[in-house]
N, C-alpha and C. Protein backbone atom coordinates (compact mmCIF):
# COMPACT_ATOMS: atom_id res chain seq x y z
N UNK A 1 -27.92 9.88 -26.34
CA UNK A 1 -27.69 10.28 -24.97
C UNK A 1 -26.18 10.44 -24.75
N UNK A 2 -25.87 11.36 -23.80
CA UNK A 2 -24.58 11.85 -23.44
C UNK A 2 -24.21 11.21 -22.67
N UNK A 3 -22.78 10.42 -22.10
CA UNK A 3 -22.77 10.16 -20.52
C UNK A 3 -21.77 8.52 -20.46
N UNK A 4 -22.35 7.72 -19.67
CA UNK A 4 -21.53 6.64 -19.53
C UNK A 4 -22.65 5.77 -18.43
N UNK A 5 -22.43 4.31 -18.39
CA UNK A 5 -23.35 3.64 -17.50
C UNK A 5 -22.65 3.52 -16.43
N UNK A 6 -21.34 3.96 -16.19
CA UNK A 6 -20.38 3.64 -14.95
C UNK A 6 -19.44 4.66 -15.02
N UNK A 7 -19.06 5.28 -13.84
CA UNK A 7 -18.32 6.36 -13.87
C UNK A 7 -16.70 5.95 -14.52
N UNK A 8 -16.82 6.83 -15.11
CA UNK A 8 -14.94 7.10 -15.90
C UNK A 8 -14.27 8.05 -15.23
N UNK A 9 -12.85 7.80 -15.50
CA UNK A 9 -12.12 9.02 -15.17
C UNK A 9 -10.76 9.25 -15.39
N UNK A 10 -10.29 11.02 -15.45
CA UNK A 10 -9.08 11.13 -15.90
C UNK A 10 -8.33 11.28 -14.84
N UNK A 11 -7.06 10.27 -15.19
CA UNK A 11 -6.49 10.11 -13.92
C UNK A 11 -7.24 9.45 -12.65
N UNK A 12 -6.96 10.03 -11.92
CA UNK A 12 -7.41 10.04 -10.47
C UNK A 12 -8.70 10.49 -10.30
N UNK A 13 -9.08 11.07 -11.14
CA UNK A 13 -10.45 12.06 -11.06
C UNK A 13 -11.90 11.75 -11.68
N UNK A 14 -13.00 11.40 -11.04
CA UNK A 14 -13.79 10.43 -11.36
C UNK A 14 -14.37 11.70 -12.32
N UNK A 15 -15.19 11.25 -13.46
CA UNK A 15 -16.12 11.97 -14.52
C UNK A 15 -17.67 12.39 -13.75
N UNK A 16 -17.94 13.59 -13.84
CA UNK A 16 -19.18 13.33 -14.21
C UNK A 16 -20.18 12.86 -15.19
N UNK A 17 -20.77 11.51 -15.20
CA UNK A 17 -21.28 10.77 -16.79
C UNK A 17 -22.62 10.78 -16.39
N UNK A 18 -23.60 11.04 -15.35
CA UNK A 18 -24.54 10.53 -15.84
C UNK A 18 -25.38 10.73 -17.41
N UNK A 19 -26.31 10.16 -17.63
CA UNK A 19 -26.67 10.36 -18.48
C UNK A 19 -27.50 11.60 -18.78
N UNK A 20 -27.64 12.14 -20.10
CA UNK A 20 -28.37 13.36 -20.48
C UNK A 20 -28.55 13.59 -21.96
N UNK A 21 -29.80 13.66 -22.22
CA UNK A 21 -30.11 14.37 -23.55
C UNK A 21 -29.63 15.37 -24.23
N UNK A 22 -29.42 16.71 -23.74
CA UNK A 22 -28.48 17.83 -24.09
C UNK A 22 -27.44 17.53 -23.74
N UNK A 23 -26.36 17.94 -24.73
CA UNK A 23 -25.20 17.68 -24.52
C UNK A 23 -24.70 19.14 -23.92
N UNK A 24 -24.99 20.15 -23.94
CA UNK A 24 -25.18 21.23 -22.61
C UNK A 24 -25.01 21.18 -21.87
N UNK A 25 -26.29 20.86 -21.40
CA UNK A 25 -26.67 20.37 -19.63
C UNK A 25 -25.29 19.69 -19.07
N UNK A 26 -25.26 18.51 -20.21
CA UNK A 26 -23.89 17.19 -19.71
C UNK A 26 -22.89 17.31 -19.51
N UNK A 27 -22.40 18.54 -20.66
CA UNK A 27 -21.24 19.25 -20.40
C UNK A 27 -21.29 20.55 -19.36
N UNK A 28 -21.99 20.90 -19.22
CA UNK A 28 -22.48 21.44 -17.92
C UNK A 28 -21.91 21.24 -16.66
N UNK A 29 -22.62 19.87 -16.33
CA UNK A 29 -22.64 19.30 -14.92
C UNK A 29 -20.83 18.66 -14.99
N UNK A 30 -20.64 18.23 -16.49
CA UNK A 30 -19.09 17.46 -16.52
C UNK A 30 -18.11 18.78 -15.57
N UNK A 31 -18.26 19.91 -16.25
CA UNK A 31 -17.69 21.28 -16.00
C UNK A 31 -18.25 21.32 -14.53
N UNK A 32 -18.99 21.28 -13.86
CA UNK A 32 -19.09 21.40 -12.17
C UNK A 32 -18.50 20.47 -11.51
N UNK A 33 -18.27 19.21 -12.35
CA UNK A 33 -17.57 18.37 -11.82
C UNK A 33 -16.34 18.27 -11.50
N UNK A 34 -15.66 19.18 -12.67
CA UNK A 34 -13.55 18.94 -12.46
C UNK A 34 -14.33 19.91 -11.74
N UNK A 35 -14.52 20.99 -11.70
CA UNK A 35 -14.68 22.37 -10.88
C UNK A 35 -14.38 22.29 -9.33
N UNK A 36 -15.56 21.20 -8.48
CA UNK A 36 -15.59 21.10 -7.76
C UNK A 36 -14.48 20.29 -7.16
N UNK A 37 -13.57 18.80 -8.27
CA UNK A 37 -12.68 18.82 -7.74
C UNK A 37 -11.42 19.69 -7.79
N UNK A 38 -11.12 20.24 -8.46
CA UNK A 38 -10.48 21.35 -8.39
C UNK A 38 -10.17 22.32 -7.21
N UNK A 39 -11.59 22.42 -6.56
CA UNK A 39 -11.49 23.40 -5.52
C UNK A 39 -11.17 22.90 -4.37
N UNK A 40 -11.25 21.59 -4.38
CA UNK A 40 -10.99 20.36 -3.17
C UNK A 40 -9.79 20.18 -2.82
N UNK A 41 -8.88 20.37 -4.25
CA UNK A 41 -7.29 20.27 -4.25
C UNK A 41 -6.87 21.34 -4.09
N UNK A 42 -7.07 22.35 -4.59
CA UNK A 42 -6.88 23.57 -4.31
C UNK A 42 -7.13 24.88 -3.85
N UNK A 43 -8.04 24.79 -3.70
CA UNK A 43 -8.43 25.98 -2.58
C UNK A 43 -9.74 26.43 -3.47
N UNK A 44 -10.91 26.96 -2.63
CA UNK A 44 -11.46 28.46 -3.22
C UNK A 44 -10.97 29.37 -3.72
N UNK A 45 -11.15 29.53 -4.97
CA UNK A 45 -10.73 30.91 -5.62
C UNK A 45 -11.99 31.84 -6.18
N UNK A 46 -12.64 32.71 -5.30
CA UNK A 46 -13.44 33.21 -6.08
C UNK A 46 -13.52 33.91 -7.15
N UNK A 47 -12.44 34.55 -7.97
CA UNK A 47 -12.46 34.96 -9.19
C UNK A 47 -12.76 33.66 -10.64
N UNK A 48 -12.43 33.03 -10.10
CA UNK A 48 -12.75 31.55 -11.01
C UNK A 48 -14.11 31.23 -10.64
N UNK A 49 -14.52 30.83 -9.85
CA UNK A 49 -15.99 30.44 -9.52
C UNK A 49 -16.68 31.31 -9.93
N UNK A 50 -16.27 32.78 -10.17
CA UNK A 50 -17.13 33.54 -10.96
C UNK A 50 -17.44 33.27 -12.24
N UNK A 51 -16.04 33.02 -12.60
CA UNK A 51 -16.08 33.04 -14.41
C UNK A 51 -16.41 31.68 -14.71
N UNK A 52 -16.19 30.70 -13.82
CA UNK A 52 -16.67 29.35 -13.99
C UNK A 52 -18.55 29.71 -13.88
N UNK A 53 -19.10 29.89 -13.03
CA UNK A 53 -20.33 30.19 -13.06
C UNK A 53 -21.23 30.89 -14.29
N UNK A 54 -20.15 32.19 -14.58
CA UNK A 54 -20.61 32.72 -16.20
C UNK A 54 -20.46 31.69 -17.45
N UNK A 55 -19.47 30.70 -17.59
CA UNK A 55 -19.67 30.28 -18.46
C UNK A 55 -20.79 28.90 -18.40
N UNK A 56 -21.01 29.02 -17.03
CA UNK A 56 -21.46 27.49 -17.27
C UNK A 56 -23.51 27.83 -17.39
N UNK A 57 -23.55 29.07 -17.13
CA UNK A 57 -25.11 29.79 -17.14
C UNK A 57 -25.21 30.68 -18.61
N UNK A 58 -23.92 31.13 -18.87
CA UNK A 58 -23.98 32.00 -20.37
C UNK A 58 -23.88 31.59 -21.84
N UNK A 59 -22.10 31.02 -21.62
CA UNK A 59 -21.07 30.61 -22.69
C UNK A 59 -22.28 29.17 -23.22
N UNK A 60 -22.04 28.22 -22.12
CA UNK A 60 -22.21 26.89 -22.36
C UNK A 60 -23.47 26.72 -23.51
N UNK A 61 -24.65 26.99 -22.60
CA UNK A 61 -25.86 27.40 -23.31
C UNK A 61 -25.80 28.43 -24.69
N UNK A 62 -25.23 29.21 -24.78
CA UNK A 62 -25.17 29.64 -25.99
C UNK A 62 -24.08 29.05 -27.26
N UNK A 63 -23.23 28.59 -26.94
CA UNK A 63 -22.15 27.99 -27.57
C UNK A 63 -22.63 26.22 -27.71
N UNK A 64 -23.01 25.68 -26.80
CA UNK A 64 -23.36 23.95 -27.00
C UNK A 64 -24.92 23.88 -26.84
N UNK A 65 -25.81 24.94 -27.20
CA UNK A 65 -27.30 24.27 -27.19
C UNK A 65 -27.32 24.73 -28.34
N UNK A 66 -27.20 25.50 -28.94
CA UNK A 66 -27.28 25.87 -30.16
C UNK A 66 -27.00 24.29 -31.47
N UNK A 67 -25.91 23.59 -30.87
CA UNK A 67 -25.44 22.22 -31.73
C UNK A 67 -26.90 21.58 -31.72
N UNK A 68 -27.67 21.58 -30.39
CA UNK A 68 -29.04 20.78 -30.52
C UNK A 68 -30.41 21.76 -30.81
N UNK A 69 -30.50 22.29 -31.48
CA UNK A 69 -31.12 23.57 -31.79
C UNK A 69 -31.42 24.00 -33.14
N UNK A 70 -32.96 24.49 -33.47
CA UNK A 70 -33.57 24.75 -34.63
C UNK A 70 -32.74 23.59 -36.29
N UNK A 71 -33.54 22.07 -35.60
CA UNK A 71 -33.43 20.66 -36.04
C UNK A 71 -32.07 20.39 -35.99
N UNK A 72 -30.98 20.75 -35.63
CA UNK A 72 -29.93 20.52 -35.68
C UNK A 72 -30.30 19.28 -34.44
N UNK A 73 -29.06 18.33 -34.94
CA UNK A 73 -29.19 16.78 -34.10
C UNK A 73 -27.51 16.88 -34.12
N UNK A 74 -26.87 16.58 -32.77
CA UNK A 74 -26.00 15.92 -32.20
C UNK A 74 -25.70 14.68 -31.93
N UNK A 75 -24.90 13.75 -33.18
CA UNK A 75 -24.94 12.52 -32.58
C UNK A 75 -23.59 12.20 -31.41
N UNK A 76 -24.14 11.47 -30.25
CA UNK A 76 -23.25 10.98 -29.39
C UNK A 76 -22.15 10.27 -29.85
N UNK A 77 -20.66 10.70 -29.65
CA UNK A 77 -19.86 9.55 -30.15
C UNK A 77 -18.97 8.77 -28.82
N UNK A 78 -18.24 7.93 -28.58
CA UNK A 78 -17.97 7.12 -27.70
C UNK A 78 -16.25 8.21 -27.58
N UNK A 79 -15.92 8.97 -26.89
CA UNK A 79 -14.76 9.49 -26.97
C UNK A 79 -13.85 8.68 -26.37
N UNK A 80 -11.89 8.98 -26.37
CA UNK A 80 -11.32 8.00 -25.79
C UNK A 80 -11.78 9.19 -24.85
N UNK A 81 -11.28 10.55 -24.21
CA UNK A 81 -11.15 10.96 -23.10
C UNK A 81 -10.16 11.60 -22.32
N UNK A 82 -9.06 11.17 -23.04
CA UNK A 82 -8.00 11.42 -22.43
C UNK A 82 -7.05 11.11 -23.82
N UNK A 83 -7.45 11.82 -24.81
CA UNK A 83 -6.29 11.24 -26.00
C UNK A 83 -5.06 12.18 -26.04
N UNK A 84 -3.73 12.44 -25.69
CA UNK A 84 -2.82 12.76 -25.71
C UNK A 84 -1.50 12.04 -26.40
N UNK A 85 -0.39 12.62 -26.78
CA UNK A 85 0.71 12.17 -27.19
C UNK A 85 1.01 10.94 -26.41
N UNK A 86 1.21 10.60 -25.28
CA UNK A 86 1.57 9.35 -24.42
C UNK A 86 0.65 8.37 -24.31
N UNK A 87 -0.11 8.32 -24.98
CA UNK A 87 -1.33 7.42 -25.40
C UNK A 87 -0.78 6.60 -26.42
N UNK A 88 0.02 6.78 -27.59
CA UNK A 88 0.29 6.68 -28.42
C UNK A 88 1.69 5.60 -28.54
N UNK A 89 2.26 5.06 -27.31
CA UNK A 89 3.38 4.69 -26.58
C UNK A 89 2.67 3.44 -26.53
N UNK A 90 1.31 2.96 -27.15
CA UNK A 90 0.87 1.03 -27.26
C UNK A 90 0.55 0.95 -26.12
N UNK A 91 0.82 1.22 -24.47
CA UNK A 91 0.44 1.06 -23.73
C UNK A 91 -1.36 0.86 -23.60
N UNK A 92 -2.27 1.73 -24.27
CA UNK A 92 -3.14 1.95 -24.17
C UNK A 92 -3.81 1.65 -25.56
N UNK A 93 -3.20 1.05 -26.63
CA UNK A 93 -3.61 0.93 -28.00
C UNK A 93 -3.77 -1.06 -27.98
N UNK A 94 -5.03 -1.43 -29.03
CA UNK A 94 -5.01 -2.51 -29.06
C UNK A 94 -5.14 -2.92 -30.47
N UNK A 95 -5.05 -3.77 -30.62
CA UNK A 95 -5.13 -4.33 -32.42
C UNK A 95 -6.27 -5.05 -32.69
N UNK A 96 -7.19 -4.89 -33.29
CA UNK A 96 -8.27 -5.66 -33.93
C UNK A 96 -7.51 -7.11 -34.76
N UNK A 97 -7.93 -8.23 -33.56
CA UNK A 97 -7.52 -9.43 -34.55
C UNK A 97 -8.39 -9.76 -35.90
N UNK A 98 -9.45 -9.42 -36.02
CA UNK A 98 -10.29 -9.79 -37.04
C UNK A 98 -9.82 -9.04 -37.84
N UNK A 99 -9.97 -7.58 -37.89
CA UNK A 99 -9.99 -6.30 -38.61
C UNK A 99 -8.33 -5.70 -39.08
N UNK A 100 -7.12 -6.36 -38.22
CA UNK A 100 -6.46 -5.22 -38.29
C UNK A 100 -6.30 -3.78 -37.72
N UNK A 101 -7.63 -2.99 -37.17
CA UNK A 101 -7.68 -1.89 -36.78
C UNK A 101 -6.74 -1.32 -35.41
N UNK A 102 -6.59 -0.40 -35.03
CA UNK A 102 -6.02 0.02 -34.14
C UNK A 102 -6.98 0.44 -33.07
N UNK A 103 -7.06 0.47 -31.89
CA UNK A 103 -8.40 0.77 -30.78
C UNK A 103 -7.42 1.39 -29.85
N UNK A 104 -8.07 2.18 -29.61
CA UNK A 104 -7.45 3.67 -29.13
C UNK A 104 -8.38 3.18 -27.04
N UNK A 105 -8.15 3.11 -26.62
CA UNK A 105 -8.59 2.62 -25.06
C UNK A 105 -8.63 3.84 -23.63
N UNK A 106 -9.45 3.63 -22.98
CA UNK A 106 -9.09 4.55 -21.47
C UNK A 106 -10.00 4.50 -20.90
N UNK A 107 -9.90 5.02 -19.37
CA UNK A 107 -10.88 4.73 -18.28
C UNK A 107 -11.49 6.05 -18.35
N UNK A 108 -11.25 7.02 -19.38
CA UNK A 108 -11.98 8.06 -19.61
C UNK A 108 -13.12 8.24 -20.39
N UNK A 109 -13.31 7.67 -20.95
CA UNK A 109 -13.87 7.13 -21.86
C UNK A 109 -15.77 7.57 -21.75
N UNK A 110 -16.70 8.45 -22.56
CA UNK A 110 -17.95 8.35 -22.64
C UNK A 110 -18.75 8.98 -23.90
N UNK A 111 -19.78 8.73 -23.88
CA UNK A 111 -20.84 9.59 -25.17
C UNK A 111 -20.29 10.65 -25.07
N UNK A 112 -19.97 11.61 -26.24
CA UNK A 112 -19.70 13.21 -25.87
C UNK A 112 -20.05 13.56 -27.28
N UNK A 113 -19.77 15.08 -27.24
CA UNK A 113 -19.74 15.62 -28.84
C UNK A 113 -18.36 15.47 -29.33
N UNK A 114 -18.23 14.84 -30.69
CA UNK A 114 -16.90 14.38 -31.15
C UNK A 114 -15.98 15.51 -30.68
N UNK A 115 -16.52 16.50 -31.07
CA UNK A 115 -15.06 17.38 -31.04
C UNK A 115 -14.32 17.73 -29.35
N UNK A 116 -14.88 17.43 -28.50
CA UNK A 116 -14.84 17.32 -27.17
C UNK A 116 -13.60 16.37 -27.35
N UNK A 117 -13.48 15.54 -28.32
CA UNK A 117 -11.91 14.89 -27.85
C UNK A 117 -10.56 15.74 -28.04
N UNK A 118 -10.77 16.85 -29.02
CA UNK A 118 -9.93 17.96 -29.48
C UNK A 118 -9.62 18.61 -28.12
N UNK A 119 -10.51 19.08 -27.15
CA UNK A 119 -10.06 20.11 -26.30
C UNK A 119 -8.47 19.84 -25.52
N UNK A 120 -8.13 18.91 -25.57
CA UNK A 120 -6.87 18.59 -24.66
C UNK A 120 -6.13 19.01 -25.65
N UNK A 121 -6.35 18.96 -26.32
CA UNK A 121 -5.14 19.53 -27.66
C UNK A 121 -4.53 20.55 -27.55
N UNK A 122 -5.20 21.87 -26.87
CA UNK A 122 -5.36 22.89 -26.75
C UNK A 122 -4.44 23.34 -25.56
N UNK A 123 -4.21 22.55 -24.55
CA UNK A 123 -3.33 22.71 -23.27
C UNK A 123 -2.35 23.16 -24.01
N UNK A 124 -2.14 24.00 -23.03
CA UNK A 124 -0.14 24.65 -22.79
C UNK A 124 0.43 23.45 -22.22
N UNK A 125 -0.24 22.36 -21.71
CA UNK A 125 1.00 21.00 -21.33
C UNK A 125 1.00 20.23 -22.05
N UNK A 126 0.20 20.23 -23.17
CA UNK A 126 0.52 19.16 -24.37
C UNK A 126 1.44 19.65 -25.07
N UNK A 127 2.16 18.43 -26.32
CA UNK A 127 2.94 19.19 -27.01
C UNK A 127 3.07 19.51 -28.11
N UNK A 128 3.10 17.86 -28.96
CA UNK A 128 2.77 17.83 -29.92
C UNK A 128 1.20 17.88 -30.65
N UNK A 129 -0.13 17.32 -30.04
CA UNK A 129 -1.32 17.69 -30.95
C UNK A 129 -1.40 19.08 -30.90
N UNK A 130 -0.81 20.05 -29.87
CA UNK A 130 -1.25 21.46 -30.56
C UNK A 130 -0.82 22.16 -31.23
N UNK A 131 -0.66 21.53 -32.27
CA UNK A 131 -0.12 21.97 -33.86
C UNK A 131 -1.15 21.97 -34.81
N UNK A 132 -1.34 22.71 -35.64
CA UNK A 132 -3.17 22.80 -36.03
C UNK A 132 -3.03 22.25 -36.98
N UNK A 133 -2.05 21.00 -38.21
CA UNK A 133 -2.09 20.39 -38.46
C UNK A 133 -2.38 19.22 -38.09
N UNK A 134 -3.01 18.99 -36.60
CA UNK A 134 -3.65 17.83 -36.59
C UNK A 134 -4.92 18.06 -36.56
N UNK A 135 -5.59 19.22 -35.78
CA UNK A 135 -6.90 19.93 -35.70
C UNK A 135 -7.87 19.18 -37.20
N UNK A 136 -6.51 19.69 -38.25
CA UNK A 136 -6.88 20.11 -39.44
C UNK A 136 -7.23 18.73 -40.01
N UNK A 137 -6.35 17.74 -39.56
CA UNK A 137 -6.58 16.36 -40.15
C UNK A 137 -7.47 16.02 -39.93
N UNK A 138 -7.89 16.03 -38.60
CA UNK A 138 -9.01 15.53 -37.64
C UNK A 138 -10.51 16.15 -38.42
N UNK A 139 -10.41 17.65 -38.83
CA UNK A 139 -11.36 17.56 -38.95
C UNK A 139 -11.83 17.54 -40.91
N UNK A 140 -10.42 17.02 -41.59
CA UNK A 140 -10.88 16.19 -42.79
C UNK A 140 -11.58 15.12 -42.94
N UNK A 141 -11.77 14.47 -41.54
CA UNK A 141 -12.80 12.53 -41.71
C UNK A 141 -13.43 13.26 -40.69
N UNK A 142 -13.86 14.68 -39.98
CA UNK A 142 -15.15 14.62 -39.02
C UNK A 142 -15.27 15.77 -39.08
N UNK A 143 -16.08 16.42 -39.92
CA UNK A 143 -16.34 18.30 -40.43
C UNK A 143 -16.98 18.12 -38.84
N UNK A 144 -16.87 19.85 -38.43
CA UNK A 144 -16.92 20.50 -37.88
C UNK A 144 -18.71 21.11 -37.63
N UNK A 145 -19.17 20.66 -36.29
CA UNK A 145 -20.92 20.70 -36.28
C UNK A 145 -20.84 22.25 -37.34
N UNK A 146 -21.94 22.18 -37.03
CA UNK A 146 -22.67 23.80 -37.17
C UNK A 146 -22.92 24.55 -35.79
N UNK A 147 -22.49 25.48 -35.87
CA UNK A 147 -21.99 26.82 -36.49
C UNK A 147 -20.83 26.36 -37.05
N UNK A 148 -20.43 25.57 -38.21
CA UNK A 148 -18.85 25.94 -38.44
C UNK A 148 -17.64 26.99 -37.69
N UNK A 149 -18.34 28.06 -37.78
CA UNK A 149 -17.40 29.35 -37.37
C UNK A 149 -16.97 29.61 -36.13
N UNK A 150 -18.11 28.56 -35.25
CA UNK A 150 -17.76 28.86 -33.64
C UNK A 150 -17.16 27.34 -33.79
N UNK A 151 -16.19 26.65 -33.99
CA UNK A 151 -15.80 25.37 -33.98
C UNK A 151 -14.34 25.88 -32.64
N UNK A 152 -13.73 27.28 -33.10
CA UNK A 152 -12.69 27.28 -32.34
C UNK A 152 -13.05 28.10 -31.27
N UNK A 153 -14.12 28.45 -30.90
CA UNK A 153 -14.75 28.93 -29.53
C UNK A 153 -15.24 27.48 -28.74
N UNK A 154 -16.04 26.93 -29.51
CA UNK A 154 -16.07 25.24 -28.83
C UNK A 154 -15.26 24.30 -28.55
N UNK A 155 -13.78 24.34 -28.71
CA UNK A 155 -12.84 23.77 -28.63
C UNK A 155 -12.25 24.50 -27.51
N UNK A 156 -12.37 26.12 -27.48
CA UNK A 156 -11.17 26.66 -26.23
C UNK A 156 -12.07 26.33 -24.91
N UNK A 157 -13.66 25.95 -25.18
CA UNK A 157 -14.71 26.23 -24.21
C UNK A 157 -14.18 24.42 -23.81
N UNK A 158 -13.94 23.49 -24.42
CA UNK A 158 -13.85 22.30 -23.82
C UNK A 158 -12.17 21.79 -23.33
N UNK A 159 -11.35 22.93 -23.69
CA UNK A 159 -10.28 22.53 -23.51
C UNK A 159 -9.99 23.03 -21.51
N UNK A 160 -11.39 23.95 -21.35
CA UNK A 160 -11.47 24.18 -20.10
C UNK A 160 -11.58 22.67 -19.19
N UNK A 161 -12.34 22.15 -19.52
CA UNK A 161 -12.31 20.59 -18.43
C UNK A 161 -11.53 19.94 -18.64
N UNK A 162 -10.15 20.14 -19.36
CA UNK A 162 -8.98 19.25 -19.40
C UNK A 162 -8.15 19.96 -18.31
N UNK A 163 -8.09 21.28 -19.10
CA UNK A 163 -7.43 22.46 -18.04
C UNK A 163 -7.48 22.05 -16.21
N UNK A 164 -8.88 22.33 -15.99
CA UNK A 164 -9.25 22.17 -14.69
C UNK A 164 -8.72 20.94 -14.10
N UNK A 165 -9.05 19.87 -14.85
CA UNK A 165 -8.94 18.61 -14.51
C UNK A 165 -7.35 18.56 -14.26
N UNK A 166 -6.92 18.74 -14.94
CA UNK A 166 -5.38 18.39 -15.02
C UNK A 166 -4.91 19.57 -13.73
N UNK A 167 -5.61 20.41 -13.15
CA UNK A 167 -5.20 21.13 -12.03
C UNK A 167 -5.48 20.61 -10.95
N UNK A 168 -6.51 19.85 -10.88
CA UNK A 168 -7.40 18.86 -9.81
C UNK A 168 -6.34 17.79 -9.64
N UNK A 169 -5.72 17.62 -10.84
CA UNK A 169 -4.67 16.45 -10.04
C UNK A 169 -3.54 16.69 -9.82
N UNK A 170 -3.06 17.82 -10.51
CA UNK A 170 -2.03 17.81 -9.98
C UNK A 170 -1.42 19.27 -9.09
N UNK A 171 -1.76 18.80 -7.62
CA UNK A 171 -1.65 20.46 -6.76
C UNK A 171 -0.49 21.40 -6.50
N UNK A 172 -1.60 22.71 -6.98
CA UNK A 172 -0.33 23.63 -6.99
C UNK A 172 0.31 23.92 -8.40
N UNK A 173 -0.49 23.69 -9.66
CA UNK A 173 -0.09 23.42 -11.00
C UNK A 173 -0.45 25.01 -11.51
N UNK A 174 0.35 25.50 -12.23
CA UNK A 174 0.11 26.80 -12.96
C UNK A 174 -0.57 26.63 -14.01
N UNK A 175 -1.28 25.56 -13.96
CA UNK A 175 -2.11 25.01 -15.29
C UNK A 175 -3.62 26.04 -14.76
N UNK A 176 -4.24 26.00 -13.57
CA UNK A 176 -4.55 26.61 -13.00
C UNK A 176 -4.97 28.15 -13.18
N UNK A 177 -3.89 29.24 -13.34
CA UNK A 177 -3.79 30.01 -13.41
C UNK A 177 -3.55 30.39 -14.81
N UNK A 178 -3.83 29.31 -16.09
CA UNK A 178 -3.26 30.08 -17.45
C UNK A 178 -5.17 29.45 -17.95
């Protein structure tokens, strides 16, 4: 299952988590969710609500049902949510006393499709992960679902709810408009 038992969120901006079987649908409703705050902060724009509407009835469904589709299985992974360069500053990192390990933390935090943590990567306001030497690392310990080939159509399609989101909070952002 997709989702979270308690709402998360980036920034200021609560998630849509309920729960859901398709990770579609979930990413779906996640995508109506910055959407709608988005439009709260910033105005109606109907040329966006268009293309927001096409992808979320066209793109989505053809690009993320397909991952759950003719036996293909999607396993849920626990994403941080919000993984960016300033994450990386310990503030938000913890140490496994038993293990040693490093634990990566946030109030963003839910079931998603792994690669859904990639999309922020993708911003024009990040700086350093969008260098496709990390893409590339990332996806040496976590190959890339099937379709392989649509991996970088599924990445520009999720880097949209960072996009939005990050316009939802911050008003008046040309993040918005790119």
């Amino acid at each position: 299952m997709f989702g979270f038992d308690v709402t998360t969120c980036d920034g200021r901006l609560p998630h849509t988590v309920a729960w859901e079987k398709s990770w579609a649908t979930f990413f779906g409703k996640l995508l109506r969710g910055v959407l709608a705050l988005d439009r709260e902060v910033n105005g109606v724009w109907p040329e966006l609500e268009a293309a927001a509407d096409q992808v979320i009835t066209a793109v989505i469904p053809r690009l993320l049902g397909i991952l759950q589709s003719d036996g293909r299985e999607l396993k849920p992974s626990l994403i941080h949510g919000d993984c960016w360069e300033e994450y990386f500053d310990l503030s938000n990192v913890g140490i496994s006393l038993e293990s040693g390990e490093i634990i990566l933390y946030d109030a963003g935090s839910y079931y998603a499709h792994n690669e859904m943590e990639l999309g922020i990567w993708r911003c024009q306001w990040r700086q350093f992960f969008r260098e496709q030497v990390y893409s590339r690392n990332y996806k040496r310990n976590f190959e890339a679902a099937e379709p392989i080939e649509e991996w970088d159509d599924r990445n520009r399609l999720y880097s949209l709810k960072y996009n939005l989101n990050y316009s939802g909070g911050h008003p008046g952002s040309v993040t918005r408009e790119t």
